[in-house]
C-alpha atoms as a PDB file:
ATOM      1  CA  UNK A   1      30.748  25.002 -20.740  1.00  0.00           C
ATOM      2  CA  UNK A   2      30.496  26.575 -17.619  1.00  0.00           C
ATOM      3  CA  UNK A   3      31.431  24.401 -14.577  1.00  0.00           C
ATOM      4  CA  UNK A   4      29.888  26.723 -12.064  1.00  0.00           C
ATOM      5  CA  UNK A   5      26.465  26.761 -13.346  1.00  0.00           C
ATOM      6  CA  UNK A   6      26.483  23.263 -14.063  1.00  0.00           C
ATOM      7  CA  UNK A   7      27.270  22.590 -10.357  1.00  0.00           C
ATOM      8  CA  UNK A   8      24.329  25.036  -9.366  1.00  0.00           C
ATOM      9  CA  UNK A   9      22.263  23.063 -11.960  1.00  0.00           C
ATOM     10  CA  UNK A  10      22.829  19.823  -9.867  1.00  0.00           C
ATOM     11  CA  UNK A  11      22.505  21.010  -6.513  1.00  0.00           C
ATOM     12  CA  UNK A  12      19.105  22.664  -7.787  1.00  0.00           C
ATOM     13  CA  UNK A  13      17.995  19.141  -9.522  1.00  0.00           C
ATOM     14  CA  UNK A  14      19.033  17.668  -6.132  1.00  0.00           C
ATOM     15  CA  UNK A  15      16.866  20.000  -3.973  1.00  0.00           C
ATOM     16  CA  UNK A  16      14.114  19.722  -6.468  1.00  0.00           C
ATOM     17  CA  UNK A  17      13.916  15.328  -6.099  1.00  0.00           C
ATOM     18  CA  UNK A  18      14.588  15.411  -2.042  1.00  0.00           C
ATOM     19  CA  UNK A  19      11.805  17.615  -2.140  1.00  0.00           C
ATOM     20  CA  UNK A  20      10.437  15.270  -4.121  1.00  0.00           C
ATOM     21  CA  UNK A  21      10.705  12.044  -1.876  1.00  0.00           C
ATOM     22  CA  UNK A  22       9.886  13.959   0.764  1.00  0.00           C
ATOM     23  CA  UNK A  23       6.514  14.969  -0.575  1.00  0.00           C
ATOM     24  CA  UNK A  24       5.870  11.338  -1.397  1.00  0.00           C
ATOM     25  CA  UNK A  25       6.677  10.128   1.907  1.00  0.00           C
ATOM     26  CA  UNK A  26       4.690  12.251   3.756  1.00  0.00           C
ATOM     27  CA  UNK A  27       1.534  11.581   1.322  1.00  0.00           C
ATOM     28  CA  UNK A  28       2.032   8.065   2.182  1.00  0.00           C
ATOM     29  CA  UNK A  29       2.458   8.541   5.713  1.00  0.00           C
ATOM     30  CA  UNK A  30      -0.732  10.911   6.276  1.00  0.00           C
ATOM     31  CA  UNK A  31      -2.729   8.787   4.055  1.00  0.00           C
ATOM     32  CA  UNK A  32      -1.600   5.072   5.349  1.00  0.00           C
ATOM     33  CA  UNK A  33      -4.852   4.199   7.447  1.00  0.00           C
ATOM     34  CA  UNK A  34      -7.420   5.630   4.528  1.00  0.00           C
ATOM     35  CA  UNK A  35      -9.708   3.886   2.516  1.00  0.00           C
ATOM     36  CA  UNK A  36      -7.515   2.261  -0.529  1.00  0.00           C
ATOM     37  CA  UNK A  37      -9.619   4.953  -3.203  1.00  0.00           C
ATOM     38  CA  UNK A  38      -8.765   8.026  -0.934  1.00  0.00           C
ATOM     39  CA  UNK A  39      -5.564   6.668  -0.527  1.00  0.00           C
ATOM     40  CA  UNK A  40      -4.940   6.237  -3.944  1.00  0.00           C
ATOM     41  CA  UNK A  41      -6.373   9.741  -4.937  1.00  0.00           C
ATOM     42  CA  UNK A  42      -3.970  11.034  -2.677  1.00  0.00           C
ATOM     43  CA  UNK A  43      -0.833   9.474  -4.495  1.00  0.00           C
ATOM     44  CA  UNK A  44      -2.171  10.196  -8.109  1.00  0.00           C
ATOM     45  CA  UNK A  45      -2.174  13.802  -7.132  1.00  0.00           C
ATOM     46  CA  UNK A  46       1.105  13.599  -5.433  1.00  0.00           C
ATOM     47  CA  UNK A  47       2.710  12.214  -8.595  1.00  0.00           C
ATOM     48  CA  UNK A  48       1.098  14.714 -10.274  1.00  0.00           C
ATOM     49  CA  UNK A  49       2.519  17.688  -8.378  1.00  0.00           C
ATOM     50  CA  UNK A  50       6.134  15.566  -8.533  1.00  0.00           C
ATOM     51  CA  UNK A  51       5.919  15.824 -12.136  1.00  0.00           C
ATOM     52  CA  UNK A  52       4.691  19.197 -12.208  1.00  0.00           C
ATOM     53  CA  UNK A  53       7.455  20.491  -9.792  1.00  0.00           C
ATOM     54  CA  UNK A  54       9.946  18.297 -11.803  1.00  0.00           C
ATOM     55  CA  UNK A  55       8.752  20.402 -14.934  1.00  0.00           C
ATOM     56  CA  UNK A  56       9.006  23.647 -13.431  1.00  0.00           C
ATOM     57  CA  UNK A  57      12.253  23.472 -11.730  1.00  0.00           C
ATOM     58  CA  UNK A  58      13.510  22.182 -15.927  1.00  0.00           C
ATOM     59  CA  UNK A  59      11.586  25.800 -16.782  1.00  0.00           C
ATOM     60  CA  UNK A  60      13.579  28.107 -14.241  1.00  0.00           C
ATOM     61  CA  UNK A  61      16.916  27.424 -15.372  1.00  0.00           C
ATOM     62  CA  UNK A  62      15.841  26.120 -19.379  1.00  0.00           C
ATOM     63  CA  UNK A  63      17.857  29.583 -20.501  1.00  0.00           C
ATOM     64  CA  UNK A  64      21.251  28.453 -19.567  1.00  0.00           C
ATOM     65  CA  UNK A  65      21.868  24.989 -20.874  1.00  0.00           C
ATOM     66  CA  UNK A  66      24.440  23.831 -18.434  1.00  0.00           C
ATOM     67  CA  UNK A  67      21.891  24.749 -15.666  1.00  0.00           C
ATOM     68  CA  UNK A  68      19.790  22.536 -17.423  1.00  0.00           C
ATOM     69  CA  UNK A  69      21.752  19.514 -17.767  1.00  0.00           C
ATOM     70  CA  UNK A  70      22.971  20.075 -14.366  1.00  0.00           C
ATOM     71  CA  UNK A  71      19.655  19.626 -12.933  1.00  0.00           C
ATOM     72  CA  UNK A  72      18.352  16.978 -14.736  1.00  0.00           C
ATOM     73  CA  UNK A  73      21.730  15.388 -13.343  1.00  0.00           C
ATOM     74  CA  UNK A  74      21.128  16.142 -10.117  1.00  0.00           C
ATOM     75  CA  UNK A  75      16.968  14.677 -10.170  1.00  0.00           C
ATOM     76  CA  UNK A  76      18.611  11.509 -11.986  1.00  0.00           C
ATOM     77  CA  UNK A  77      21.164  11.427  -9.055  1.00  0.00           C
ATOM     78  CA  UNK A  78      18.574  11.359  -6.608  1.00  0.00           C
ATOM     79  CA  UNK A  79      16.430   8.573  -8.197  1.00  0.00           C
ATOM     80  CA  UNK A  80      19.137   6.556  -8.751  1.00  0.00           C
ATOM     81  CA  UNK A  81      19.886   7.047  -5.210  1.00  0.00           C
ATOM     82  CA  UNK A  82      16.340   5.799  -3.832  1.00  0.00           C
ATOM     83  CA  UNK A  83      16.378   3.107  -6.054  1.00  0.00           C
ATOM     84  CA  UNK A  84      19.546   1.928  -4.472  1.00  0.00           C
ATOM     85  CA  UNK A  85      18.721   2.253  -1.315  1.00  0.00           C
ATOM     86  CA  UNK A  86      15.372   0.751  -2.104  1.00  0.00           C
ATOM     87  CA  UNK A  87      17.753  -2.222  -3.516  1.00  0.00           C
ATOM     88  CA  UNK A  88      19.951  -2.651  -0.744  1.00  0.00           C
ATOM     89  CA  UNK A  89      16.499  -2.464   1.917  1.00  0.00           C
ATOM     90  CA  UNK A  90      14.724  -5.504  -0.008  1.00  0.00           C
ATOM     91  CA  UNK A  91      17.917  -7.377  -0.214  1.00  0.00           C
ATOM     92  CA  UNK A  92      18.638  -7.171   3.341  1.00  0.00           C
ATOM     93  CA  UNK A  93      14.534  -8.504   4.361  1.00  0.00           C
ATOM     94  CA  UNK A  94      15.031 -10.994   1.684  1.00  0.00           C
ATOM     95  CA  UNK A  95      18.226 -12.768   3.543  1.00  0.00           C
ATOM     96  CA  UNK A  96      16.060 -12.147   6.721  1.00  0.00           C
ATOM     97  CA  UNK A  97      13.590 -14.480   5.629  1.00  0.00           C
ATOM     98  CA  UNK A  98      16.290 -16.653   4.414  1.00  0.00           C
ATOM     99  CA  UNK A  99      18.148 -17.082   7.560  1.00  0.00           C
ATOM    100  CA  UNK A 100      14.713 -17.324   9.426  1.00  0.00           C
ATOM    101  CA  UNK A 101      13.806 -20.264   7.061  1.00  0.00           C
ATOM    102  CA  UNK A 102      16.801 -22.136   7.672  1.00  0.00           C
ATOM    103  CA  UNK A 103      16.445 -21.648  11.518  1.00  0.00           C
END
């Protein structure tokens, strides 16, 4: 097991998902005063060019199989990471509301 390349794996996986959110968020932010069916359209094909990005970033480095895990490290890194953060934004509008419905 080499160490390097399963460090350049996970930097690579991480690249690869930022890129990913960032692609998302921009989709969302271009398309936020559509129609909700162009709006939609717009998402399904985002996802779709996630996935497909997600699939060929697995392709580039599928010969060396610490490259490999290292990357799909680094993407699950980065989802976990959004979902945290996506945790810790609800939780703090949710005690918002609370302390607003005490008032």
């Amino acid at each position: 097991m080499s160490w390097k390349d399963l460090l350049i794996g996970c930097c690579w996986g991480i690249l690869v998902g930022f890129f990913n959110i960032w692609l998302l968020s921009w989709v969302l932010k271009k398309h936020h005063e559509n129609s909700p069916e162009v709006s939609l359209r717009a998402i399904f094909k985002c996802y779709l060019f996630r996935y497909l990005t997600v699939l060929a970033a697995l392709c580039i480095v599928y010969r060396s199989a610490d490259m490999l895990v290292g990357t799909a490290l680094g993407l699950i890194v980065v989802k976990h990471g959004t979902l945290f953060q996506e945790y810790l934004r609800t939780r703090r509008e949710a005690e918002k509301v609370r302390e607003k419905n005490q008032v």
